[in-house]
C-alpha atoms as a PDB file:
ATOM      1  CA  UNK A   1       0.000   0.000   0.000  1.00  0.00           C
ATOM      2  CA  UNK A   2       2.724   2.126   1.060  1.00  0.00           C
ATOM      3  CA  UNK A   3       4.959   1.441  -2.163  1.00  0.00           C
ATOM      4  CA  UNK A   4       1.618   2.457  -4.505  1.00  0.00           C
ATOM      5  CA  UNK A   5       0.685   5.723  -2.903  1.00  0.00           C
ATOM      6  CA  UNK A   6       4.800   6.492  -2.980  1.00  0.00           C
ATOM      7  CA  UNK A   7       4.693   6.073  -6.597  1.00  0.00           C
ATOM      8  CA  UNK A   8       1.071   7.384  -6.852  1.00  0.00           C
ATOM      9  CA  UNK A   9       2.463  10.591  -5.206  1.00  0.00           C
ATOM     10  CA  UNK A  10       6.168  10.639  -7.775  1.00  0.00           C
ATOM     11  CA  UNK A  11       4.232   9.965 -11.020  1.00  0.00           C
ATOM     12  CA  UNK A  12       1.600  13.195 -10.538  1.00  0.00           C
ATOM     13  CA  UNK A  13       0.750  16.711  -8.922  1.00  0.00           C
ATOM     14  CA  UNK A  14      -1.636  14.991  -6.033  1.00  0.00           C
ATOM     15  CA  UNK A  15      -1.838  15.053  -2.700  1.00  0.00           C
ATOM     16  CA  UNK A  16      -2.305  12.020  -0.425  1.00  0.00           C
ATOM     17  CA  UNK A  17      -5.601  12.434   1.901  1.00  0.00           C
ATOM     18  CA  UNK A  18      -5.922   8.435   3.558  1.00  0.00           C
ATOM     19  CA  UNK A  19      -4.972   4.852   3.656  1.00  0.00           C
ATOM     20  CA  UNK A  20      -7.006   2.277   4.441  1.00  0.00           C
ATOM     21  CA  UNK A  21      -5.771  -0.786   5.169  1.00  0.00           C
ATOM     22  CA  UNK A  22      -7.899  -3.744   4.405  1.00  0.00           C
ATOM     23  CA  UNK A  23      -6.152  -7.449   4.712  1.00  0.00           C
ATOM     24  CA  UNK A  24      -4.907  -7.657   0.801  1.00  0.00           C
ATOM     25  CA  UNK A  25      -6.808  -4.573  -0.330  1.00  0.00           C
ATOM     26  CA  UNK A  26      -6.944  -1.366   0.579  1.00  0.00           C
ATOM     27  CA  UNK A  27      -8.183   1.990  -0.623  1.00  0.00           C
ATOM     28  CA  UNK A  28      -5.617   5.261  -1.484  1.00  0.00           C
ATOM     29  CA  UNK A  29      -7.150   8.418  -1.360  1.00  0.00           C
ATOM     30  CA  UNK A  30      -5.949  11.288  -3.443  1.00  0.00           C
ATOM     31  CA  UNK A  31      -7.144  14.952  -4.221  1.00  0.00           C
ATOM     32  CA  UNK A  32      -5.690  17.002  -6.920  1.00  0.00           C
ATOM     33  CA  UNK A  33      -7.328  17.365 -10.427  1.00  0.00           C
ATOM     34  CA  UNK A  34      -8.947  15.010 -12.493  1.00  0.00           C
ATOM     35  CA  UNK A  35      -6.125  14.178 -14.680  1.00  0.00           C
ATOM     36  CA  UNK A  36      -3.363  13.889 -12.052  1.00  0.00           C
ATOM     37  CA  UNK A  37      -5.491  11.392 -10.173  1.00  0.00           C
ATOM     38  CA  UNK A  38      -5.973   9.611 -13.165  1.00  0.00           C
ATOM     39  CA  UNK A  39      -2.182   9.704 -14.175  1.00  0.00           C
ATOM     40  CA  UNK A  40      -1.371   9.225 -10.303  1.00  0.00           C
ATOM     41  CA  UNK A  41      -3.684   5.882 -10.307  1.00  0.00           C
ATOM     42  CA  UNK A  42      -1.953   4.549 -13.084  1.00  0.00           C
ATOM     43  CA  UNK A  43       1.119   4.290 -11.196  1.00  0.00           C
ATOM     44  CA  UNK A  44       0.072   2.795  -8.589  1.00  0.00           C
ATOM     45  CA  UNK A  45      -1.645   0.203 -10.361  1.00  0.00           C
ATOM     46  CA  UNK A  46       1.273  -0.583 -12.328  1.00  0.00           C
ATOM     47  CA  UNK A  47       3.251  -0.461  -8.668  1.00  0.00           C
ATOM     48  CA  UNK A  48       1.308  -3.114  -7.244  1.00  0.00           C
ATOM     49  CA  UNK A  49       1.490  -5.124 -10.943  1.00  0.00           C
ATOM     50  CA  UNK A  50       5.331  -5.207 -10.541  1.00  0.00           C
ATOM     51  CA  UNK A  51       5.745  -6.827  -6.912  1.00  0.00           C
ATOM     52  CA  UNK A  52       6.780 -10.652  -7.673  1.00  0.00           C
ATOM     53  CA  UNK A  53       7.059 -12.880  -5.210  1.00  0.00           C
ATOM     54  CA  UNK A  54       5.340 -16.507  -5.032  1.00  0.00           C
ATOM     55  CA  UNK A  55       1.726 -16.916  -5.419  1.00  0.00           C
ATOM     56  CA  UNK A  56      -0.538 -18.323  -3.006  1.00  0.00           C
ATOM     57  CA  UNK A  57      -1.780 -21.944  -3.427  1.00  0.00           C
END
């Protein structure tokens, strides 16, 4: 969660309001405009998409 609002916050011009916590999930909120949020969301998706590690069985 941590790593995807970091790069959330590097990749656009918004600011980080709350992180919830939720198990595996979680929920990033983020003000700034339309477009940076959307840019900003991006990254953080492709974050999370580039953590390896084994998969669950």
């Amino acid at each position: 969660m941590v790593f995807a609002a970091n790069e959330a916050e590097k990749a656009a011009n918004v600011k980080l309001v709350e992180v919830r916590p939720y198990g595996a999930f979680g929920r990033l909120y983020l003000a700034g405009d339309e477009a940076e949020i959307d840019a900003a969301s991006q990254a953080a998706v492709a974050a999370i998409e580039s953590i390896t590690g084994v998969a669950e069985k």
